[in-house]
N, C-alpha and C. Protein backbone atom coordinates (compact mmCIF):
# COMPACT_ATOMS: atom_id res chain seq x y z
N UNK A 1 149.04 -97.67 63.53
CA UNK A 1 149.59 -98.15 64.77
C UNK A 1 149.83 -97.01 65.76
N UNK A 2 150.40 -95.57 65.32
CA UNK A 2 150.25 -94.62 66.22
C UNK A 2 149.23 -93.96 66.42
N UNK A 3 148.68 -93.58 67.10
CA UNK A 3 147.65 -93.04 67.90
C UNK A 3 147.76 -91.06 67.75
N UNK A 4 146.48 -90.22 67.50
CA UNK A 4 146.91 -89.39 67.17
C UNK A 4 148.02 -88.52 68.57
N UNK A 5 147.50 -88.80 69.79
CA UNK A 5 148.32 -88.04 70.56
C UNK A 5 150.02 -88.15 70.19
N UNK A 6 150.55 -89.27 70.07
CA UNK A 6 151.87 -89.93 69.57
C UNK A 6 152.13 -89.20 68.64
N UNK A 7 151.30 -89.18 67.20
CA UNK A 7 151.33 -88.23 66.14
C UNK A 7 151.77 -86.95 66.24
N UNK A 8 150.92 -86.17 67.23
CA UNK A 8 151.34 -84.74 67.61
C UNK A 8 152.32 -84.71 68.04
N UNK A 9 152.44 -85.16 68.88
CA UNK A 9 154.05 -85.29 69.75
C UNK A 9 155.60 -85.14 68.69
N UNK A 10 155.25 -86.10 67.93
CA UNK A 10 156.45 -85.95 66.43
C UNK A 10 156.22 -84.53 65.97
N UNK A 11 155.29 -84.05 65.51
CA UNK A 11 154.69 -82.67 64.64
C UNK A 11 155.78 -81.75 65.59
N UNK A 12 154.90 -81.86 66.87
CA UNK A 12 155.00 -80.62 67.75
C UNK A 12 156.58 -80.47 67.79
N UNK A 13 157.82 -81.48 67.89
CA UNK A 13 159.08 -81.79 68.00
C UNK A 13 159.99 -81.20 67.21
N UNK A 14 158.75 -81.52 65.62
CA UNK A 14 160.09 -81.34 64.24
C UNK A 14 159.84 -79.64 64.32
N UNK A 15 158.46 -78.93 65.26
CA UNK A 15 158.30 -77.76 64.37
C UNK A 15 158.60 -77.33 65.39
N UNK A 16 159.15 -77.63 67.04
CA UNK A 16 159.97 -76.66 67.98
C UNK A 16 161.21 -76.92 67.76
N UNK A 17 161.82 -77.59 66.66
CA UNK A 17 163.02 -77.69 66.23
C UNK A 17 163.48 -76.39 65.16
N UNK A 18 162.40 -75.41 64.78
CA UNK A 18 162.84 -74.79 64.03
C UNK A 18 162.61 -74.75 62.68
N UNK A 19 161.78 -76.34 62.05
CA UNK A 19 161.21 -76.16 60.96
C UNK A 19 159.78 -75.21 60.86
N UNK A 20 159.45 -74.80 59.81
CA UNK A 20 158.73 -73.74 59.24
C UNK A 20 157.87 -74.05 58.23
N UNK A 21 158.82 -75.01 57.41
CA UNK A 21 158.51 -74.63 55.48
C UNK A 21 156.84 -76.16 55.83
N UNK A 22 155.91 -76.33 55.39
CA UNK A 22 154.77 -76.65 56.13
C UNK A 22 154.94 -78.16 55.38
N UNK A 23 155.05 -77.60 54.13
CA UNK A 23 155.33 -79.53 52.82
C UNK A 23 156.84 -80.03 53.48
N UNK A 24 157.04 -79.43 54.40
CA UNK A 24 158.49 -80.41 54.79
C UNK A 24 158.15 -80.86 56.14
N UNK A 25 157.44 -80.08 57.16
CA UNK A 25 157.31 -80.65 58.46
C UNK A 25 156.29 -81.96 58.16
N UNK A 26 155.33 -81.68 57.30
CA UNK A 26 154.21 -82.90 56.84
C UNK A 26 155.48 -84.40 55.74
N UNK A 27 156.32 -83.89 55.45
CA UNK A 27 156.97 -85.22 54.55
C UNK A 27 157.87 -85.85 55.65
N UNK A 28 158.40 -84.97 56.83
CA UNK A 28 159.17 -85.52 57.70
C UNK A 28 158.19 -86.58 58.37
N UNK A 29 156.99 -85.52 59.10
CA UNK A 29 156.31 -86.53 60.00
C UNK A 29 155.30 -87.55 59.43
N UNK A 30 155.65 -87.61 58.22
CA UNK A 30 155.47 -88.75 57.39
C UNK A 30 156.46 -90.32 57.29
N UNK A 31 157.38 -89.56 57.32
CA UNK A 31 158.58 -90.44 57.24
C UNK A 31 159.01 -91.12 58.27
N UNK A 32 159.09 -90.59 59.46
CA UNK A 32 159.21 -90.62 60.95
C UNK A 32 157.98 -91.53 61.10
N UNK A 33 157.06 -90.81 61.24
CA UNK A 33 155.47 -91.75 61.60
C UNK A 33 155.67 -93.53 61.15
N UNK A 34 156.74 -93.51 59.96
CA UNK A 34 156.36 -94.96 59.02
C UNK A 34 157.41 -95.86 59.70
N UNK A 35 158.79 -95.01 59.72
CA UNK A 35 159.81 -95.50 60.54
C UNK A 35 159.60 -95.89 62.12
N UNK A 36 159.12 -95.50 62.73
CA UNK A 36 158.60 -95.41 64.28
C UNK A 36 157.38 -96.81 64.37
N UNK A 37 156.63 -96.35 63.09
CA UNK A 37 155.65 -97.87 63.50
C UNK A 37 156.26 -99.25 63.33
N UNK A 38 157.38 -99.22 61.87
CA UNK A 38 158.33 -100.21 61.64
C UNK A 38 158.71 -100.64 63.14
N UNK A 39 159.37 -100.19 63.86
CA UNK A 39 160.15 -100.38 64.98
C UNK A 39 159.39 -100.84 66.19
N UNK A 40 158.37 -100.47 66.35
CA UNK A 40 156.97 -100.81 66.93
C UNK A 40 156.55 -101.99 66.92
N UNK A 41 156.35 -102.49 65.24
CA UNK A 41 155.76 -103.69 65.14
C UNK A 41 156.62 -104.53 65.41
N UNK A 42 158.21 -104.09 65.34
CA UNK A 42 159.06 -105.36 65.61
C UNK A 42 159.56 -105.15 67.51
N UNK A 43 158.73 -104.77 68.01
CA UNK A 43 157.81 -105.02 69.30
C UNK A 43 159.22 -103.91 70.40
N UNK A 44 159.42 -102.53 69.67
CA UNK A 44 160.10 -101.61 70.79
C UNK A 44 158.90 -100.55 71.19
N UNK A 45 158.85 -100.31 72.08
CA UNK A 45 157.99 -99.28 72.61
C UNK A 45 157.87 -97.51 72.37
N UNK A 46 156.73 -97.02 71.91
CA UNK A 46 157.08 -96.01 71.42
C UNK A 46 157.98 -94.85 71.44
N UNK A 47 158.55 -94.85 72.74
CA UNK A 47 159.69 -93.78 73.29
C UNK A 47 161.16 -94.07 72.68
N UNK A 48 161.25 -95.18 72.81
CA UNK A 48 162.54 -96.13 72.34
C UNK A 48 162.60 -96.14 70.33
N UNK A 49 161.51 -96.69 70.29
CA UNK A 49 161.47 -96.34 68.69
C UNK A 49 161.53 -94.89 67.96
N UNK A 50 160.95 -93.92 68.56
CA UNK A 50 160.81 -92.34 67.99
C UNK A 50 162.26 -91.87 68.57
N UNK A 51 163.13 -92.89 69.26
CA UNK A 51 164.17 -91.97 69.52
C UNK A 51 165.47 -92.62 68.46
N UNK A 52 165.54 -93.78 68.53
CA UNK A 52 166.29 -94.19 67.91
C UNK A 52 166.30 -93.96 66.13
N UNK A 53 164.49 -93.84 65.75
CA UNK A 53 164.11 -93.14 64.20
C UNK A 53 164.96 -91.99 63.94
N UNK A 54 164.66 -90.63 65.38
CA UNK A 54 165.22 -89.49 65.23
C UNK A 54 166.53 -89.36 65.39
N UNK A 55 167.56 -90.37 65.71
CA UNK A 55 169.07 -90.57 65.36
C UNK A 55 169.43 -90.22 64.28
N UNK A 56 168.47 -91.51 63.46
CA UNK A 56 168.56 -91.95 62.56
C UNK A 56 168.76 -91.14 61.79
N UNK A 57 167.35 -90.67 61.32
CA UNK A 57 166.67 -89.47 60.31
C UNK A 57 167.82 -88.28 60.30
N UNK A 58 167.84 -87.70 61.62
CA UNK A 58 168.44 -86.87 61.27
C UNK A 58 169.72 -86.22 62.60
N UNK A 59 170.93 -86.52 62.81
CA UNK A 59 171.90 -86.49 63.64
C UNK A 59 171.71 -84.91 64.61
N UNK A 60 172.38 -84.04 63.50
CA UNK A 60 172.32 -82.48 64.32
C UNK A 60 170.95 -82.31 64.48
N UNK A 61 169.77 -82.66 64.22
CA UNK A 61 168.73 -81.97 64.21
C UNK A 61 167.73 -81.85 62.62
N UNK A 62 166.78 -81.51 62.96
CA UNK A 62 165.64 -81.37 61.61
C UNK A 62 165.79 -79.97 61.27
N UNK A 63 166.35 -79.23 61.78
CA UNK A 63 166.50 -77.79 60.98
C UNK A 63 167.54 -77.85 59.98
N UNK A 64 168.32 -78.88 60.05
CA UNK A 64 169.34 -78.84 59.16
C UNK A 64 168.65 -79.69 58.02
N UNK A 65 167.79 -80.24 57.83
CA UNK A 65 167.17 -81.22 56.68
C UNK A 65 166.18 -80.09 55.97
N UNK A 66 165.77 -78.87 56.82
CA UNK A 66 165.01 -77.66 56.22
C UNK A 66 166.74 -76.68 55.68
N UNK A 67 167.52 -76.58 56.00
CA UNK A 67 168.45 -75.69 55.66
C UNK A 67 168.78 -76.53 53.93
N UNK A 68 168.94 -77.69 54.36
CA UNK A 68 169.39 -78.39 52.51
C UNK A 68 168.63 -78.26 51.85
N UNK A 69 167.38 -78.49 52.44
CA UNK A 69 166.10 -78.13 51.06
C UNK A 69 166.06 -76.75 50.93
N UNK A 70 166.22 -75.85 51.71
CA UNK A 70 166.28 -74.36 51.04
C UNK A 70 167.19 -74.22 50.07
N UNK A 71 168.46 -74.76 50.25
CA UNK A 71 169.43 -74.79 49.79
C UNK A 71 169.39 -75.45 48.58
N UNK A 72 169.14 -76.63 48.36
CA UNK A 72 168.80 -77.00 46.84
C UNK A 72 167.51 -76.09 45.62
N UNK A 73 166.52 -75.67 46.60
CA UNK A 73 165.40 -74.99 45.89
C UNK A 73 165.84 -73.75 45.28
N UNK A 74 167.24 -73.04 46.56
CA UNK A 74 167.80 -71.79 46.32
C UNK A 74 168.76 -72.00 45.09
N UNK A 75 169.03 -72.99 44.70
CA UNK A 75 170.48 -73.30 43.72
C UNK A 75 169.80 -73.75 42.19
N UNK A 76 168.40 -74.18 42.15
CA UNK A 76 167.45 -74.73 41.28
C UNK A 76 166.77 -73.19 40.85
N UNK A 77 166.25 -72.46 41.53
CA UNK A 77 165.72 -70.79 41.43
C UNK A 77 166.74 -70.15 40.59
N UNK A 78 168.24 -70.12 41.12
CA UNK A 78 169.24 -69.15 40.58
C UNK A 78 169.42 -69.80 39.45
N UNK A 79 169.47 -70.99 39.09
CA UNK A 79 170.03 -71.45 37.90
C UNK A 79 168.86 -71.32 37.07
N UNK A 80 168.17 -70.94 36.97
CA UNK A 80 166.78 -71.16 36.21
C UNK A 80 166.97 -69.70 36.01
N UNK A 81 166.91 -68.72 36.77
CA UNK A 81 166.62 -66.99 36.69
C UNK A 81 167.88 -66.80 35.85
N UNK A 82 169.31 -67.48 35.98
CA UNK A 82 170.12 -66.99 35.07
C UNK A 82 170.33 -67.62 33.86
N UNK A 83 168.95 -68.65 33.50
CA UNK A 83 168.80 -69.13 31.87
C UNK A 83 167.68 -68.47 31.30
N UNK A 84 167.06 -67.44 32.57
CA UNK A 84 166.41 -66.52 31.71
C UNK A 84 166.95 -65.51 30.78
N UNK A 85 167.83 -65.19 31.86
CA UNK A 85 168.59 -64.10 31.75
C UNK A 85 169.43 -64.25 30.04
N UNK A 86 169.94 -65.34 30.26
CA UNK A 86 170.37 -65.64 28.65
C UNK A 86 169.84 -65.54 27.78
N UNK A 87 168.41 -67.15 27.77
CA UNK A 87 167.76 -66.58 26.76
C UNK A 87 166.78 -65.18 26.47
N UNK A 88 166.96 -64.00 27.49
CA UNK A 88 166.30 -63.16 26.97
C UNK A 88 167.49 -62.25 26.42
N UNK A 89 168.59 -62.54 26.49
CA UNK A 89 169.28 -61.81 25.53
C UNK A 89 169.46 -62.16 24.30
N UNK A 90 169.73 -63.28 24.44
CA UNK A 90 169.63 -64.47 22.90
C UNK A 90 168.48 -63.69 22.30
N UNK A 91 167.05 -63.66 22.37
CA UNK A 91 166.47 -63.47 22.28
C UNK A 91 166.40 -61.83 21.62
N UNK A 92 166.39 -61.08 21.99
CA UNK A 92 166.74 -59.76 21.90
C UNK A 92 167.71 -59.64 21.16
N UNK A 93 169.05 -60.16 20.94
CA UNK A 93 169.94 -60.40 19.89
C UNK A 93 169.55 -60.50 18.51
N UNK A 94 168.97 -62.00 18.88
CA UNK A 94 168.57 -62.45 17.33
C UNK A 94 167.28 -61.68 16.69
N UNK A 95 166.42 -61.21 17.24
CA UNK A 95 165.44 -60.14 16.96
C UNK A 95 165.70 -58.44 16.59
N UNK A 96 166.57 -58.38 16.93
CA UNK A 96 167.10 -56.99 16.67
C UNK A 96 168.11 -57.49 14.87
N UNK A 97 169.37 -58.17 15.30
CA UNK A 97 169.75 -58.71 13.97
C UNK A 97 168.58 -59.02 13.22
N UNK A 98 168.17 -59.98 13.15
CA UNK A 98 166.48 -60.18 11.97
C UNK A 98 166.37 -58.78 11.71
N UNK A 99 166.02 -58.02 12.67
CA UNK A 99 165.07 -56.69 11.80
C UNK A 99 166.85 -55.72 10.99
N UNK A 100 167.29 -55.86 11.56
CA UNK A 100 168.83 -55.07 10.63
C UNK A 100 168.76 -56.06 9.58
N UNK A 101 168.91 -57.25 9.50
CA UNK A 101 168.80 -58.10 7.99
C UNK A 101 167.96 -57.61 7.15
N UNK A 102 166.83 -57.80 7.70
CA UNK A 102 165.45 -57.52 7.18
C UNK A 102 165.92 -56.08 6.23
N UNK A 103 166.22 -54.67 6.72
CA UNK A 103 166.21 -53.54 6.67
C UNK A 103 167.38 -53.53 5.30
N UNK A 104 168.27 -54.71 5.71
CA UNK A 104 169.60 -54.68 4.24
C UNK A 104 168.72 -55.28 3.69
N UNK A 105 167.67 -56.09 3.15
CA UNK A 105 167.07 -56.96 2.18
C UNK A 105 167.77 -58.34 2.09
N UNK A 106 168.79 -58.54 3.25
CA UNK A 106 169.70 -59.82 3.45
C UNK A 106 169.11 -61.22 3.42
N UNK A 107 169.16 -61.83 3.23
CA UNK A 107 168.46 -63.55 3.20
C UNK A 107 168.97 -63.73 4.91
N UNK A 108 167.59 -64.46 5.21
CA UNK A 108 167.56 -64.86 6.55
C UNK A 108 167.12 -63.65 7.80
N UNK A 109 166.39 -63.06 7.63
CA UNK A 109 166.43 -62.20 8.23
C UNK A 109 164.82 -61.99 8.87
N UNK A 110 163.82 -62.76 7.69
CA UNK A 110 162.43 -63.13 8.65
C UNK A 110 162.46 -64.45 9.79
N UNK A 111 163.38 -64.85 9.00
CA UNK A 111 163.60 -66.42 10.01
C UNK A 111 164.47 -65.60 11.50
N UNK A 112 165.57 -64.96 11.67
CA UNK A 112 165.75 -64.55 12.56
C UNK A 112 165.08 -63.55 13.84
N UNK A 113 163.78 -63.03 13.19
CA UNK A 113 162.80 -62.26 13.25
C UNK A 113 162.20 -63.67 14.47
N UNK A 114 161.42 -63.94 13.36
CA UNK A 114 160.62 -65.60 13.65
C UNK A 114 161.10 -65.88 15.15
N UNK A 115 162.39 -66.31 14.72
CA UNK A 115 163.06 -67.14 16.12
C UNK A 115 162.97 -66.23 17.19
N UNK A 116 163.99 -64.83 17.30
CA UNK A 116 163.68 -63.94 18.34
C UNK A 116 162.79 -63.79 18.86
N UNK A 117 161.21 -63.83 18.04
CA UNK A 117 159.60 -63.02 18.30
C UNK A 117 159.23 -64.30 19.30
N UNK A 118 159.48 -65.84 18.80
CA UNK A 118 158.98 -66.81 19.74
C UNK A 118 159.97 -67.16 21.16
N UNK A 119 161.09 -66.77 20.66
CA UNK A 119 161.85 -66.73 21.98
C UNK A 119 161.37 -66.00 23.37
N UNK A 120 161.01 -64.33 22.24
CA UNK A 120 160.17 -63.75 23.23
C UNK A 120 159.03 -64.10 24.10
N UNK A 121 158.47 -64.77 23.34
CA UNK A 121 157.20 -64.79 23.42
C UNK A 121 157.17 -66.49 24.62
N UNK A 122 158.03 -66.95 24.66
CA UNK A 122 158.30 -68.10 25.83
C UNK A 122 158.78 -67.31 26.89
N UNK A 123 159.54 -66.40 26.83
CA UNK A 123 160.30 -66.01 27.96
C UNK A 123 159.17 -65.35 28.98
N UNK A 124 157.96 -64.25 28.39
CA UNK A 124 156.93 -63.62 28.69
C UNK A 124 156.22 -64.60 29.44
N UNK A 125 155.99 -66.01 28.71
CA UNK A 125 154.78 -66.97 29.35
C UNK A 125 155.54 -67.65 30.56
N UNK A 126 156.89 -67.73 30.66
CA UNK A 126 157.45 -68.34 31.78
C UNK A 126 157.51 -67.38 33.11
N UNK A 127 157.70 -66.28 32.34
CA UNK A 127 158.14 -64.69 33.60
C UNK A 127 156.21 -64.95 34.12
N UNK A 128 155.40 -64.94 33.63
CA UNK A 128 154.07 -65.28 33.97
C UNK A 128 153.74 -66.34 35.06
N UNK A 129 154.01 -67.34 34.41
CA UNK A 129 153.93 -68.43 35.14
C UNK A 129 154.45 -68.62 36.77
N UNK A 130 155.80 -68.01 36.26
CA UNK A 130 156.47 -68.06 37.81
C UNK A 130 155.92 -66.92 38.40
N UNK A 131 155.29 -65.64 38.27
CA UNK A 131 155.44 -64.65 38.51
C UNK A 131 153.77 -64.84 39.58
N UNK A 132 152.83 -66.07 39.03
CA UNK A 132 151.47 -66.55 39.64
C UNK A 132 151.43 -67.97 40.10
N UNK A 133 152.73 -68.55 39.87
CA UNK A 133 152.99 -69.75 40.75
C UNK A 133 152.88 -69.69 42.25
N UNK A 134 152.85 -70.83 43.18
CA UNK A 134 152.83 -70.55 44.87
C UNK A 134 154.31 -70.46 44.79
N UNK A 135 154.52 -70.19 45.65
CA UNK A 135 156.28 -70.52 46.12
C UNK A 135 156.65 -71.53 46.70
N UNK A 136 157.58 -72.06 46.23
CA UNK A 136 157.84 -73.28 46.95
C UNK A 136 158.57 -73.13 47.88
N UNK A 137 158.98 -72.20 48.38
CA UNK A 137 159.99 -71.86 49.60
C UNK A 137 159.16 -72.31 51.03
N UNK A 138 157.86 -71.95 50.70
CA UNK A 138 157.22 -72.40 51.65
C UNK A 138 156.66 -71.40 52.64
N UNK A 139 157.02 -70.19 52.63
CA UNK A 139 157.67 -68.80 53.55
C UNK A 139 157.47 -67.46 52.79
């Protein structure tokens, strides 16, 4: 129902508003685009509908709908980097104990080995993973 000039017009709006991050200006003017035709078909004219959507959607502005998603991605990142952080001590713990067991001839002490070596050995493939992942920050 919108026409691409109409289209741009939303784009051009959300991204002289200050958004940046590129998967958020495309999910907004997704969202907007669907809301705006809704309003359309129930027969308001496009100026009237894209204004009353953008009330809607979003009060202060669309930079603040990019500030929460940084903000959740930023709080999802830290909490994740500081369960590395654990289990690579866990990790390092129980691998160091294993090999001191090991060294007394103590029972349990390949199994603690075991556990530490694969602990390691996840923590390495995750530090990888993220380390050749895109970023989702966007920026």
């Amino acid at each position: 129902m919108l026409n691409d000039f109409q289209i741009g017009l939303i784009e051009k709006d959300i991204q002289s508003s200050g958004v940046y991050m590129k998967d958020l200006v495309y999910d907004m003017l997704d969202h907007i685009c669907c809301s705006v035709e809704e309003k359309m078909q129930e027969g308001e004219v496009f100026d009237k509908a894209y204004e009353k959507t953008k009330s809607e959607f979003c009060q202060t502005g669309y930079e603040e709908i990019q500030a929460e998603t940084k903000f959740l991605l930023t709080i999802n990142s830290n909490k994740m980097k500081t369960l590395k952080n654990v289990l690579g001590i866990t990790a390092f713990v129980l691998f160091l104990t294993g090999n001191f067991f090991k060294i007394q001839h103590w029972p349990g002490g390949g199994m603690l080995v075991v556990l530490g070596s694969l602990l390691i050995i996840g923590i390495l493939i995750s530090m990888f993973r993220a380390k050749y992942q895109p970023n989702r920050l966007g920026y």
